[in-house]
PDB file of N, CA and C in Angstrom:
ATOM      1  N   UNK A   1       0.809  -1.199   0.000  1.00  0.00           N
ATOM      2  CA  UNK A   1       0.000   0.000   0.000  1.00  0.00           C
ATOM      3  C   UNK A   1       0.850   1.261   0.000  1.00  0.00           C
ATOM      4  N   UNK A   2       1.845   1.098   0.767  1.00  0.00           N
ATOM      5  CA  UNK A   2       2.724   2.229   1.218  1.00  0.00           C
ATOM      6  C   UNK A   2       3.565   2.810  -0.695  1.00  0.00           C
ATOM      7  N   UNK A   3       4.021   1.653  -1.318  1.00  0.00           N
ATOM      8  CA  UNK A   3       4.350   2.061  -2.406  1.00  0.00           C
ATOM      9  C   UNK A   3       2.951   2.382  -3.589  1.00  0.00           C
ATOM     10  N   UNK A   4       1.933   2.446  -3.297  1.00  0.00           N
ATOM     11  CA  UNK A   4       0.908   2.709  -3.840  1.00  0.00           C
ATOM     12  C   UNK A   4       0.927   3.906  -4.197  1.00  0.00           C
ATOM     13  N   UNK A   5       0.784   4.728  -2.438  1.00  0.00           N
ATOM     14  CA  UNK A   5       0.658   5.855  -2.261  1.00  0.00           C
ATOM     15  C   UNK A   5       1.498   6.942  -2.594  1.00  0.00           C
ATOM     16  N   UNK A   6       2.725   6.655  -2.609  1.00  0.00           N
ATOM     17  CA  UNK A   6       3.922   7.053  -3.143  1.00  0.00           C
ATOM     18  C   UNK A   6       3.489   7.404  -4.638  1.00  0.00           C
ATOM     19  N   UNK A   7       3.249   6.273  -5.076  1.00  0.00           N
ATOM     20  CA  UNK A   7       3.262   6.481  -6.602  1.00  0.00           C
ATOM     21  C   UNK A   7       2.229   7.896  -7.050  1.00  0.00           C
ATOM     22  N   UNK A   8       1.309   7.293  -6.560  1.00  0.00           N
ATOM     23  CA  UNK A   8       0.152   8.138  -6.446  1.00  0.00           C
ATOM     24  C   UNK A   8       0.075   9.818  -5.915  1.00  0.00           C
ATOM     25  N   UNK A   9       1.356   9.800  -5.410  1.00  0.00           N
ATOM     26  CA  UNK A   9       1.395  11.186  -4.918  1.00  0.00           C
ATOM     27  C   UNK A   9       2.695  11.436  -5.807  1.00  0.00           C
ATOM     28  N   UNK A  10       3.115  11.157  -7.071  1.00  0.00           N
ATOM     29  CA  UNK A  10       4.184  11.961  -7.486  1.00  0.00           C
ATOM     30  C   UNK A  10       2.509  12.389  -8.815  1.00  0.00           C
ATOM     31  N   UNK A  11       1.989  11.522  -8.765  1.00  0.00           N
ATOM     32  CA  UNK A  11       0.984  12.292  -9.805  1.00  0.00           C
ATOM     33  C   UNK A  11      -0.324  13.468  -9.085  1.00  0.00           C
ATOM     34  N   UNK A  12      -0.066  13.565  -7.730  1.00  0.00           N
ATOM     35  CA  UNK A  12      -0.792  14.781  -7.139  1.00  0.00           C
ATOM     36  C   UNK A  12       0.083  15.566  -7.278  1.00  0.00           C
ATOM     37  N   UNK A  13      -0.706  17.142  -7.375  1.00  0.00           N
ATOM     38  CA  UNK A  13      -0.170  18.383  -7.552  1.00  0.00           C
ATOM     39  C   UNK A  13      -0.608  19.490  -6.551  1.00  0.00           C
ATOM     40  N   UNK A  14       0.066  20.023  -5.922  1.00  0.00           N
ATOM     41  CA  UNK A  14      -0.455  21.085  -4.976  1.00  0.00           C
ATOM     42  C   UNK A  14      -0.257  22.582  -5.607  1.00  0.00           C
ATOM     43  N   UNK A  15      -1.255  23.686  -5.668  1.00  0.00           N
ATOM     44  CA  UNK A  15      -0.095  25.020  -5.965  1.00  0.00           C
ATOM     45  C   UNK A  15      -0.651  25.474  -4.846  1.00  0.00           C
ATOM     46  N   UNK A  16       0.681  26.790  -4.326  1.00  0.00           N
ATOM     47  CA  UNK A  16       0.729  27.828  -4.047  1.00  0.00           C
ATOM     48  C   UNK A  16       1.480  29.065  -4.723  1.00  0.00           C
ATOM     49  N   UNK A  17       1.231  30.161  -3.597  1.00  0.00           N
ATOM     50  CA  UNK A  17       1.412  31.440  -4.211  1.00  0.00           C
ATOM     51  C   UNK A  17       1.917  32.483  -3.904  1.00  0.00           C
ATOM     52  N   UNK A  18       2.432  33.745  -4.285  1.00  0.00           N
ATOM     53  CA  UNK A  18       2.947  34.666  -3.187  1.00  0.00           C
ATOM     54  C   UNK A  18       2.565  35.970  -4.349  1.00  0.00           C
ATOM     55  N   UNK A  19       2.678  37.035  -3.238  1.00  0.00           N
ATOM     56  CA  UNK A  19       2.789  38.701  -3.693  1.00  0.00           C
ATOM     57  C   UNK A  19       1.002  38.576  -4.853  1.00  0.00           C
ATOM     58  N   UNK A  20       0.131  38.333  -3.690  1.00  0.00           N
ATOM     59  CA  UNK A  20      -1.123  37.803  -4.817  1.00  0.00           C
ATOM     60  C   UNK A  20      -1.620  37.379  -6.018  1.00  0.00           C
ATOM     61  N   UNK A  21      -0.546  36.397  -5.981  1.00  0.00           N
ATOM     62  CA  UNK A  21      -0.559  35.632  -7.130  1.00  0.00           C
ATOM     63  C   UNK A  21       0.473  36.226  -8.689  1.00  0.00           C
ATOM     64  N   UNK A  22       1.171  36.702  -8.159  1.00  0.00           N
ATOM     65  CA  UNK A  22       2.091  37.507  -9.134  1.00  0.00           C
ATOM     66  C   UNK A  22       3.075  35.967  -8.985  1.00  0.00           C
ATOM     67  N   UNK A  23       3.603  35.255  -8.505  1.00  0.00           N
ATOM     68  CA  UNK A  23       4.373  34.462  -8.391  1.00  0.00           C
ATOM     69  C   UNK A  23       3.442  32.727  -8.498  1.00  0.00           C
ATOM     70  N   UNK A  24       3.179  31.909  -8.915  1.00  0.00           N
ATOM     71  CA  UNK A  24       2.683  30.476  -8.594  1.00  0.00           C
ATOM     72  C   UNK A  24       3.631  29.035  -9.116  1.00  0.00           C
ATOM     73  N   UNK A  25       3.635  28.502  -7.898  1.00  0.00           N
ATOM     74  CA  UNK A  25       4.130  27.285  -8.217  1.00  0.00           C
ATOM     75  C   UNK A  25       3.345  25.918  -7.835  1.00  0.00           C
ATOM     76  N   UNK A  26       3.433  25.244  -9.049  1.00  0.00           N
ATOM     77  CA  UNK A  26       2.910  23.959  -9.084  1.00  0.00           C
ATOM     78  C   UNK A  26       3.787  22.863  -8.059  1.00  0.00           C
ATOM     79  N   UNK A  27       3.520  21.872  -7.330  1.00  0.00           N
ATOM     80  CA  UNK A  27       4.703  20.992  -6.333  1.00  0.00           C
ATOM     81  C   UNK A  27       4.055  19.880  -6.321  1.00  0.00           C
ATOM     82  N   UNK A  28       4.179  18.497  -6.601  1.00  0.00           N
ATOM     83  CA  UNK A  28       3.821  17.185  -6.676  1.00  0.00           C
ATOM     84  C   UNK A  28       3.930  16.763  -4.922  1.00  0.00           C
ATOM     85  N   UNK A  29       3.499  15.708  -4.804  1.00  0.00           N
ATOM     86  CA  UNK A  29       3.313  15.001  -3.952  1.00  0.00           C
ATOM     87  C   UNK A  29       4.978  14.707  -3.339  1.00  0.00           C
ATOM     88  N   UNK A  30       5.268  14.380  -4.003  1.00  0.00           N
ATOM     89  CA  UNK A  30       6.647  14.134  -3.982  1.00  0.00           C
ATOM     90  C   UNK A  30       7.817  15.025  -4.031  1.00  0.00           C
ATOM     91  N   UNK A  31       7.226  16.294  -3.940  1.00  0.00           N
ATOM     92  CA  UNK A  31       8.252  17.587  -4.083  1.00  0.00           C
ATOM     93  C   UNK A  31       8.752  17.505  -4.752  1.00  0.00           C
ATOM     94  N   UNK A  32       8.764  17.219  -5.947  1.00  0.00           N
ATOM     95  CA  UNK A  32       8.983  17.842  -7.561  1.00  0.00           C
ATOM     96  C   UNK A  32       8.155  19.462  -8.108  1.00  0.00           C
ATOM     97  N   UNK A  33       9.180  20.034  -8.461  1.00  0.00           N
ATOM     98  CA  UNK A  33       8.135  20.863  -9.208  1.00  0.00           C
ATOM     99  C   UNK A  33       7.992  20.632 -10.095  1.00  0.00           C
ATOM    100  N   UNK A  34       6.713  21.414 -10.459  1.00  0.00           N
ATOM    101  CA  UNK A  34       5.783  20.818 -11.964  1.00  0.00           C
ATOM    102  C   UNK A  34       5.916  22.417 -12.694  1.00  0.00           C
ATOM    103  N   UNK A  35       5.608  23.570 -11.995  1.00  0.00           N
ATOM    104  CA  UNK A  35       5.361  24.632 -12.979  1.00  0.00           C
ATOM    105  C   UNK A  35       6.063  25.860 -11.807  1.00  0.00           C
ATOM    106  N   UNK A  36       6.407  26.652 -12.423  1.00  0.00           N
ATOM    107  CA  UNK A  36       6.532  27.888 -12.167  1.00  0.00           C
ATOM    108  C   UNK A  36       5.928  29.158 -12.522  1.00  0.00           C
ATOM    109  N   UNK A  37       5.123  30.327 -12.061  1.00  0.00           N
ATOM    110  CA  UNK A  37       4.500  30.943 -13.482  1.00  0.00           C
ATOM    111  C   UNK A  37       5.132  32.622 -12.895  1.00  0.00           C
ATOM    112  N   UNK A  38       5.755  33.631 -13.440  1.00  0.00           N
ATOM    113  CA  UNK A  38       5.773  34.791 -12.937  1.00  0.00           C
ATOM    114  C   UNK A  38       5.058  35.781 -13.615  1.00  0.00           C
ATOM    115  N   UNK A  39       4.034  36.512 -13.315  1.00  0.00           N
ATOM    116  CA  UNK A  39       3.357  37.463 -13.682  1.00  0.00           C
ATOM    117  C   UNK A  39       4.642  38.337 -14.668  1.00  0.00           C
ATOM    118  N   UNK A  40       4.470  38.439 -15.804  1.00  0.00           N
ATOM    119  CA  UNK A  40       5.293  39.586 -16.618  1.00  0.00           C
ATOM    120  C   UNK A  40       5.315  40.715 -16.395  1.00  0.00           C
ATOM    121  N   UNK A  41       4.303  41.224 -15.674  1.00  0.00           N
ATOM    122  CA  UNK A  41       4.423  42.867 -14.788  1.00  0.00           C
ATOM    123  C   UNK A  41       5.835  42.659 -13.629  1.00  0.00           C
ATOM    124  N   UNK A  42       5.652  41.920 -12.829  1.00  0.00           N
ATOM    125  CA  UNK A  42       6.711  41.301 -11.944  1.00  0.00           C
ATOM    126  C   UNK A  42       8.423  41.497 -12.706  1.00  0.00           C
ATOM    127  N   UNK A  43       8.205  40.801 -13.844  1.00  0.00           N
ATOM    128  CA  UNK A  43       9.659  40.740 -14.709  1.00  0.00           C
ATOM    129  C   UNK A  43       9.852  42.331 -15.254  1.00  0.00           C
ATOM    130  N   UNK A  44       8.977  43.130 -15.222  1.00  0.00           N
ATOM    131  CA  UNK A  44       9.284  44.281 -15.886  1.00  0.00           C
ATOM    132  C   UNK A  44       9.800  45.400 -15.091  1.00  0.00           C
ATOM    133  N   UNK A  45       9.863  44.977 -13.708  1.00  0.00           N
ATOM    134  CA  UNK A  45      10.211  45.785 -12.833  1.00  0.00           C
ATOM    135  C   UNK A  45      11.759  45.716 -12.258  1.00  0.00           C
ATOM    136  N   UNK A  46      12.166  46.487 -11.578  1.00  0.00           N
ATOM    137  CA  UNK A  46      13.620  46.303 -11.618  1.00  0.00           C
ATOM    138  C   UNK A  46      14.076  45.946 -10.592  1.00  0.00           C
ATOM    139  N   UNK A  47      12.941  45.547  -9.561  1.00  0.00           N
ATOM    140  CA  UNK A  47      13.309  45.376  -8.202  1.00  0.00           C
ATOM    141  C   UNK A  47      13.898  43.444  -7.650  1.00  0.00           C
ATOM    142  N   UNK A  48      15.084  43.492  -7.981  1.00  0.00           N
ATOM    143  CA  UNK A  48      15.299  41.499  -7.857  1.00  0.00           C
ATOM    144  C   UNK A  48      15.162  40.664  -6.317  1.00  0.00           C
ATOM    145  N   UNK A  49      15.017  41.857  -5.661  1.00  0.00           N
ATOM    146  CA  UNK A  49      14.979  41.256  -4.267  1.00  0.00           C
ATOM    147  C   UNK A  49      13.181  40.891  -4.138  1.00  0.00           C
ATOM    148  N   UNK A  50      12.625  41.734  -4.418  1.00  0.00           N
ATOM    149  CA  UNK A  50      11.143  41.544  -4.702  1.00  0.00           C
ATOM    150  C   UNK A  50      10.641  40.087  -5.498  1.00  0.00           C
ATOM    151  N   UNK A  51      11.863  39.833  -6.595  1.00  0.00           N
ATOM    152  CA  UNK A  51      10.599  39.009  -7.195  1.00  0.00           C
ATOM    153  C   UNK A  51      11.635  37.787  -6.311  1.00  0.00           C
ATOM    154  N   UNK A  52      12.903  37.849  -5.974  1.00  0.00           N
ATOM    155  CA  UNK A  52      13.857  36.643  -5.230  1.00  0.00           C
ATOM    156  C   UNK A  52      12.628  36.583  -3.436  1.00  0.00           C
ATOM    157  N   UNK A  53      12.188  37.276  -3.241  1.00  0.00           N
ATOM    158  CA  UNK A  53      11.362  37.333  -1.733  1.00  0.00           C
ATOM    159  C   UNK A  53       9.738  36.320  -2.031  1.00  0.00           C
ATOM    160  N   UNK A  54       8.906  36.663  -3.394  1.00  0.00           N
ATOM    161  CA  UNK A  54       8.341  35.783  -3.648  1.00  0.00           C
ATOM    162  C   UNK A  54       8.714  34.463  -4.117  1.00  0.00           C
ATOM    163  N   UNK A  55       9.012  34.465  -4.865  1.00  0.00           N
ATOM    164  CA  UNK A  55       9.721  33.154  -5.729  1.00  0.00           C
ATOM    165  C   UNK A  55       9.836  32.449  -4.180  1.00  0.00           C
ATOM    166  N   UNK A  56      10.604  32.686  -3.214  1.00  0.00           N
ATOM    167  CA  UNK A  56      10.962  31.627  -2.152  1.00  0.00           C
ATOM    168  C   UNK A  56       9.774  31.565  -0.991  1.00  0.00           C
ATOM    169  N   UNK A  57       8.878  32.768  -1.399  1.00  0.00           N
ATOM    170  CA  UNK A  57       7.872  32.483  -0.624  1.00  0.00           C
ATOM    171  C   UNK A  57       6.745  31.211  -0.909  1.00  0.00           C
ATOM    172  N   UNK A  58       6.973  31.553  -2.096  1.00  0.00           N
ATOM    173  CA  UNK A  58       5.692  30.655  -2.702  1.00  0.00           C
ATOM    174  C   UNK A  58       6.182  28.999  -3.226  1.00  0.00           C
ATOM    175  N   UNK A  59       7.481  29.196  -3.049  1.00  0.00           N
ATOM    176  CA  UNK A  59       8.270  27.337  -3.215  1.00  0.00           C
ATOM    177  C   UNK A  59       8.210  27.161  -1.610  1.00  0.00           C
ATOM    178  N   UNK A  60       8.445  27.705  -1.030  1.00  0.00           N
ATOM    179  CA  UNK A  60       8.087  27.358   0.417  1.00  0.00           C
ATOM    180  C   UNK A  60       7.007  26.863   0.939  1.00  0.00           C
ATOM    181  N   UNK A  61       5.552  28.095   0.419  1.00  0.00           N
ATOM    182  CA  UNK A  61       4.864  27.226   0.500  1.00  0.00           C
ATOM    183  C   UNK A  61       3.956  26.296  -0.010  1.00  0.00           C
ATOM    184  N   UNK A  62       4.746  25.815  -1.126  1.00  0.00           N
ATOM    185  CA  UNK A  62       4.606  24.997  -2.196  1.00  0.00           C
ATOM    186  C   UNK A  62       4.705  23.276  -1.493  1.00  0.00           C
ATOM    187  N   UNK A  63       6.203  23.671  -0.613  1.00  0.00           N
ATOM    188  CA  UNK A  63       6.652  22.403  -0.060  1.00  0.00           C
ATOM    189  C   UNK A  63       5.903  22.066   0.751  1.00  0.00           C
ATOM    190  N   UNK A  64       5.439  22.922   1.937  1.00  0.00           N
ATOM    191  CA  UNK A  64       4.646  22.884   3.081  1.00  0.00           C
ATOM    192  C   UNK A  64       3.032  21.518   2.522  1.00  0.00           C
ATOM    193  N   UNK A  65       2.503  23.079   1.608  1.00  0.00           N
ATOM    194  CA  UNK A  65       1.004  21.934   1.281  1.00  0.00           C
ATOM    195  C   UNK A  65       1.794  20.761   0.994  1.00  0.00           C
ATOM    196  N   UNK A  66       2.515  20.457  -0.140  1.00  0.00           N
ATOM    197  CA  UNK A  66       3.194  18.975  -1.069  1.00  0.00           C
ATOM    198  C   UNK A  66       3.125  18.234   0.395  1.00  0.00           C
ATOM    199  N   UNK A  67       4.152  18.397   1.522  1.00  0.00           N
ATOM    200  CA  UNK A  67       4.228  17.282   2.676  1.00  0.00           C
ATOM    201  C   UNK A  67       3.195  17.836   3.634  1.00  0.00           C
ATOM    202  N   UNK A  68       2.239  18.400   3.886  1.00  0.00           N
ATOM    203  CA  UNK A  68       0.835  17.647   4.139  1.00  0.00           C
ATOM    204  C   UNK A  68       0.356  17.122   3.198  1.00  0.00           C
ATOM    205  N   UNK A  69       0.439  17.259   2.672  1.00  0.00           N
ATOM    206  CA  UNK A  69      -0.336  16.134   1.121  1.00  0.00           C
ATOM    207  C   UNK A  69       0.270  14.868   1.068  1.00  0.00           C
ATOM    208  N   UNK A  70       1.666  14.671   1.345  1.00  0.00           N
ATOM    209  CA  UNK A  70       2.208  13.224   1.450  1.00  0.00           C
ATOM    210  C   UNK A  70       1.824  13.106   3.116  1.00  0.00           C
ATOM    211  N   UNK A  71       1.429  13.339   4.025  1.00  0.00           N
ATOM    212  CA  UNK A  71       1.781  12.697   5.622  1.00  0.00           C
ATOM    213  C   UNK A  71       0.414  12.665   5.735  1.00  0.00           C
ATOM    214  N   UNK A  72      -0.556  13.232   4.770  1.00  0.00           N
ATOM    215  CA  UNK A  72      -2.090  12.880   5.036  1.00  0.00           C
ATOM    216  C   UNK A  72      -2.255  11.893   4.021  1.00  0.00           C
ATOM    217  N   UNK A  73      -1.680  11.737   3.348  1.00  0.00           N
ATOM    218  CA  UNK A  73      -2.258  10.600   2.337  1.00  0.00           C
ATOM    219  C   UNK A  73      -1.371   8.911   3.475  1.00  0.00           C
ATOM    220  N   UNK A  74      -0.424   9.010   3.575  1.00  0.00           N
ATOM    221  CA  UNK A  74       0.767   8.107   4.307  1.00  0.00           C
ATOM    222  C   UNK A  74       0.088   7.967   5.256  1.00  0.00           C
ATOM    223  N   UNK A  75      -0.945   8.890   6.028  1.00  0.00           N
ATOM    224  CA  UNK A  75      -1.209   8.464   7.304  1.00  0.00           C
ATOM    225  C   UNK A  75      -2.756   7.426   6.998  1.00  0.00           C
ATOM    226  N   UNK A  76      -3.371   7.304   6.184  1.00  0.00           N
ATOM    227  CA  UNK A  76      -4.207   6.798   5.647  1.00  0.00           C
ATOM    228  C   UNK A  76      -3.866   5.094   5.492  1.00  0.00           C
ATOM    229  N   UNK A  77      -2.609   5.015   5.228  1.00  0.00           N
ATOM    230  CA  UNK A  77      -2.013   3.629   4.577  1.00  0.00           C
ATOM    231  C   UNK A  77      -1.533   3.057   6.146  1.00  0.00           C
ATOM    232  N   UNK A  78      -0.709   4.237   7.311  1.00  0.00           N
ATOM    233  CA  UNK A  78      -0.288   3.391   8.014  1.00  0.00           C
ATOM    234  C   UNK A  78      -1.067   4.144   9.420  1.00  0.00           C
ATOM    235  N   UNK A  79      -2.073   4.436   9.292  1.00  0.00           N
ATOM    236  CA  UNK A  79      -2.702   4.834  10.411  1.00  0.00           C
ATOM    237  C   UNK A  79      -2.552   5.448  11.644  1.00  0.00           C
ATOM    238  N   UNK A  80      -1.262   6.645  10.731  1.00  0.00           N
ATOM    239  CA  UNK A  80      -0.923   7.405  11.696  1.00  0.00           C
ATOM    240  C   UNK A  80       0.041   6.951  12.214  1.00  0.00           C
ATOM    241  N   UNK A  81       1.066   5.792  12.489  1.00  0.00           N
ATOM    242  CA  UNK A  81       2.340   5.524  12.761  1.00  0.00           C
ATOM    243  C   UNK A  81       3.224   6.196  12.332  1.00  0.00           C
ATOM    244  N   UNK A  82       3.857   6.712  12.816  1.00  0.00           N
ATOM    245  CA  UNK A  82       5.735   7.453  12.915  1.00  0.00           C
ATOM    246  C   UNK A  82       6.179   6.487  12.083  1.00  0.00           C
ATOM    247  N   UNK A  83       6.910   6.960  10.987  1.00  0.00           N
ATOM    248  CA  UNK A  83       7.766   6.129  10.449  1.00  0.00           C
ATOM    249  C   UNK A  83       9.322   6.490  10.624  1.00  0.00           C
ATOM    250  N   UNK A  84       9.783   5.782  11.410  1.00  0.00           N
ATOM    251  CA  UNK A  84      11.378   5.984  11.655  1.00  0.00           C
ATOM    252  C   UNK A  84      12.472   6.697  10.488  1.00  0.00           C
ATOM    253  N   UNK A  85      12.730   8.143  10.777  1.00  0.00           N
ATOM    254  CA  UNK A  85      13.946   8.214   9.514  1.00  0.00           C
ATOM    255  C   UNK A  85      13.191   9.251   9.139  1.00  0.00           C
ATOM    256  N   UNK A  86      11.883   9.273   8.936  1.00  0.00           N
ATOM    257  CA  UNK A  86      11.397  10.349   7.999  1.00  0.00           C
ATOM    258  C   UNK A  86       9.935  11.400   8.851  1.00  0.00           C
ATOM    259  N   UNK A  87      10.992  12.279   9.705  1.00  0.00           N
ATOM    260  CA  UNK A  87      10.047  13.009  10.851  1.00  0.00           C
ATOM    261  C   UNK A  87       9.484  14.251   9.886  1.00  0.00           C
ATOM    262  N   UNK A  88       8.244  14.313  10.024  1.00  0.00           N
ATOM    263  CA  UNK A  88       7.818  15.668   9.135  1.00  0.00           C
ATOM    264  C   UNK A  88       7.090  15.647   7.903  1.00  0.00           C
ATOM    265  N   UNK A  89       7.313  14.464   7.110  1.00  0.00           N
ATOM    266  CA  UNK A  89       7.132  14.294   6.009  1.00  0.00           C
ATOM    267  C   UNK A  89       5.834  13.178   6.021  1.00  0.00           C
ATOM    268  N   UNK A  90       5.799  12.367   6.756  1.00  0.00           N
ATOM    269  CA  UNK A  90       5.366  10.911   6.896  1.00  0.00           C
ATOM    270  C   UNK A  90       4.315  11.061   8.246  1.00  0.00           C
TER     271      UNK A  90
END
């Protein structure tokens, strides 16, 4: 079951977002990214700390949803057991 779910979560997709949606990233189950998108108003501006402050906001919390999305699906298969090795994720 456990490799089921796995599988199954590199084909789930989570997005999040930052600076209201001027920044979005797509993140699999498996913390892969899938997409990146930057608003072209964003690129036209000259400010790099601005769009470097989203960009890491929104892969951040890209990762966050992705591993609740794997430790709620994982907890389904092993009913909420700790799995040794992998604190946070599982």
């Amino acid at each position: 079951d456990m490799a089921r779910v796995q599988e199954e979560l590199a084909n789930k997709v989570v997005s999040a977002s930052a600076g209201g949606g001027a920044v979005k990233v797509e993140v699999s189950g498996k913390l892969e990214f899938k997409k990146i998108e930057i608003e072209p108003e964003v690129l036209k501006g000259d400010d790099q700390e601005m769009l470097q402050d989203l960009l890491i906001a929104a892969v951040n919390e890209g990762i966050s949803k992705a591993q609740e999305l794997a430790a709620n699906e994982m907890a389904k298969v092993t009913g909420n057991i700790k799995i040794p090795g992998m604190p946070g994720l599982f």
